[in-house]
Protein backbone atom coordinates (compact mmCIF):
# COMPACT_ATOMS: atom_id res chain seq x y z
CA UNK A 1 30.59 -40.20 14.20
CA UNK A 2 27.28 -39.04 12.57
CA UNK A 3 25.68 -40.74 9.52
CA UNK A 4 22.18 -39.85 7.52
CA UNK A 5 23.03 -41.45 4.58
CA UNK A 6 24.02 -45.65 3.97
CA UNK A 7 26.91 -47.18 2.31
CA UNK A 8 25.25 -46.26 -1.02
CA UNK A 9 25.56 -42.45 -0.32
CA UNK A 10 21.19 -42.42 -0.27
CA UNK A 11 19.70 -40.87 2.49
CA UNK A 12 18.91 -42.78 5.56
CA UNK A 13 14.39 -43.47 5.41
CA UNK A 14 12.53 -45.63 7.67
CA UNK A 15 10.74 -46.93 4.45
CA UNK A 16 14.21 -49.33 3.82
CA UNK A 17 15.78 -51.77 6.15
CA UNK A 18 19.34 -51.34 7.17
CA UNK A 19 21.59 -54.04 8.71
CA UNK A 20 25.16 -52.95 10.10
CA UNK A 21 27.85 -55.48 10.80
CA UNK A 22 30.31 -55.96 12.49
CA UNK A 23 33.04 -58.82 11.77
CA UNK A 24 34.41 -60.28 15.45
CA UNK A 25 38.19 -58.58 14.89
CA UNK A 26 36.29 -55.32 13.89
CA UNK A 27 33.96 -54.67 16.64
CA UNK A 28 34.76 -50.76 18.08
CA UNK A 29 37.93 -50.45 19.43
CA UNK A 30 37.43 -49.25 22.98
CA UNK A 31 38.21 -49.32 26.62
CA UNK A 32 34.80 -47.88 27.57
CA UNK A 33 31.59 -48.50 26.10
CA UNK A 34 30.07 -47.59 22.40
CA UNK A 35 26.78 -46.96 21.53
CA UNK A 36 24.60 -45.73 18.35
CA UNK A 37 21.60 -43.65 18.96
CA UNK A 38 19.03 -43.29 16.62
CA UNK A 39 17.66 -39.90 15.81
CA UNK A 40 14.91 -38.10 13.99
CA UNK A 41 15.14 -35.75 10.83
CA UNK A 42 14.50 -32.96 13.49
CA UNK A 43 17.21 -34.47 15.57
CA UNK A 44 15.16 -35.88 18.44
CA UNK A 45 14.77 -39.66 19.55
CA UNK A 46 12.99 -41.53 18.15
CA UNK A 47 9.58 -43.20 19.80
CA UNK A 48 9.10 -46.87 19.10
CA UNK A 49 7.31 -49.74 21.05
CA UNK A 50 10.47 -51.10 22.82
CA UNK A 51 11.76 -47.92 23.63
CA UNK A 52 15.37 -48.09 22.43
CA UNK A 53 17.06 -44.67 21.47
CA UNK A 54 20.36 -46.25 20.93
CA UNK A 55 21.67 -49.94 21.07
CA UNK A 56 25.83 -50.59 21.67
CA UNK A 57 27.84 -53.55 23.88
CA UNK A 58 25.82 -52.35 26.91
CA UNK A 59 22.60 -53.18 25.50
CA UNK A 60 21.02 -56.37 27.32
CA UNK A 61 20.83 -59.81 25.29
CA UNK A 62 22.23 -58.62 22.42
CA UNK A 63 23.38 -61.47 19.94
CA UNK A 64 26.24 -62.50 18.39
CA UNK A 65 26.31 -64.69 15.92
CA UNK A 66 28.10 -67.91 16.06
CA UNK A 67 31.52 -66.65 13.93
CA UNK A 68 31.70 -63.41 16.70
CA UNK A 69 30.37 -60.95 14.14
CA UNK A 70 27.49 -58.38 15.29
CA UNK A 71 24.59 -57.21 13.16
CA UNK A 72 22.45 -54.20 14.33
CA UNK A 73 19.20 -54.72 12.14
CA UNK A 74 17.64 -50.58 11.53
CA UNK A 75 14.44 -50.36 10.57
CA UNK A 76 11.07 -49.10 11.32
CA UNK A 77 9.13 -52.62 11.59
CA UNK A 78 10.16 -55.20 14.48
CA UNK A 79 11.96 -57.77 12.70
CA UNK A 80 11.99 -61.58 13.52
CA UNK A 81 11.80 -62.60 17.38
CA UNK A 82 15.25 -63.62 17.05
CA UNK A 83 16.72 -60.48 15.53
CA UNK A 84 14.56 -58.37 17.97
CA UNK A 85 17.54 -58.04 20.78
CA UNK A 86 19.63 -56.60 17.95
CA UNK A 87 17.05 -54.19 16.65
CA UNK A 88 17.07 -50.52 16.53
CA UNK A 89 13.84 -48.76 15.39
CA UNK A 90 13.89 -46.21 13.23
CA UNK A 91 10.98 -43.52 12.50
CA UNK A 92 9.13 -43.31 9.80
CA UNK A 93 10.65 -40.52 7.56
CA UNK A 94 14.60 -39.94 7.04
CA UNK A 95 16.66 -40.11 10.28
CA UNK A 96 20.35 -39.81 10.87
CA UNK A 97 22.40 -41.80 13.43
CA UNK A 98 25.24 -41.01 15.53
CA UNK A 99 27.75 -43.43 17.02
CA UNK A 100 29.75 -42.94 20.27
CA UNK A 101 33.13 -44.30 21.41
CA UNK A 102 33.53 -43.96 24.92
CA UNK A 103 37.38 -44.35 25.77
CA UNK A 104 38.56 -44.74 22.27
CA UNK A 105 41.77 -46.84 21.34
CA UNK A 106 44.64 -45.52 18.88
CA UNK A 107 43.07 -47.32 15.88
CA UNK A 108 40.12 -44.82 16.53
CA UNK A 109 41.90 -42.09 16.78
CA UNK A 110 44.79 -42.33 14.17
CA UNK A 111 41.87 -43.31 11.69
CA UNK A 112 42.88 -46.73 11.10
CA UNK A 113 39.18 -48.08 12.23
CA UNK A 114 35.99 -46.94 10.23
CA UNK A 115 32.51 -47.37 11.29
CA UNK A 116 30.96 -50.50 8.72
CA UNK A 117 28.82 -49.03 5.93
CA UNK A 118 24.99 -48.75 7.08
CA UNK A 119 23.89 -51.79 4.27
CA UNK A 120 20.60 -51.30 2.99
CA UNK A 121 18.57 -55.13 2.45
CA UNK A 122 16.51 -56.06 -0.41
């Protein structure tokens, strides 16, 4: 699953903050791992101070928050310490990100799951 643009249909730019979540019964449905990777507009990864090309449930210390939903915070700026284990960085310019389900279950692949919309923030 590839995305460059958000839930607004505007292309994806590392001058807006993103925030995708996911709701505890709606997490990706699979027996293996998922991931999103970040990418470039010329399709490579991206560079950033913690060097994280892609964040998913194998990332390390990522945070949940207290009702079981997940929220991956994109942007090009660190945000808050306490979002930081749930950040990945985007570049500067427009970028597109892709999203991998490793061992997908039937809700995947009959269609009946869909990725949450990439929400721009204020």
């Amino acid at each position: 699953m590839n995305t460059r643009k958000d839930g607004d249909k505007q292309p994806l730019s590392g001058s807006k903050n993103y925030t995708i979540t996911f709701k505890k019964s709606e997490l990706p449905p699979v027996d293996g791992f998922w991931s999103i990777t970040m990418y470039n507009s010329s399709d490579f990864f991206v560079e950033n101070p913690i060097n994280r090309a892609a964040i998913g449930n194998r990332t390390e210390r990522l945070k949940t928050a207290t009702d079981g939903s997940l929220t991956i915070y994109v942007q090009k700026d660190a945000p808050d310490a306490d979002k930081m284990p749930n950040w990945l960085p985007a570049p500067e310019g427009n970028f597109r990100m892709s999203m991998r389900l490793y061992v997908p279950k039937l809700e995947v692949l009959s269609g009946k799951w869909t990725p949450p919309a990439v929400t721009p923030q204020p």
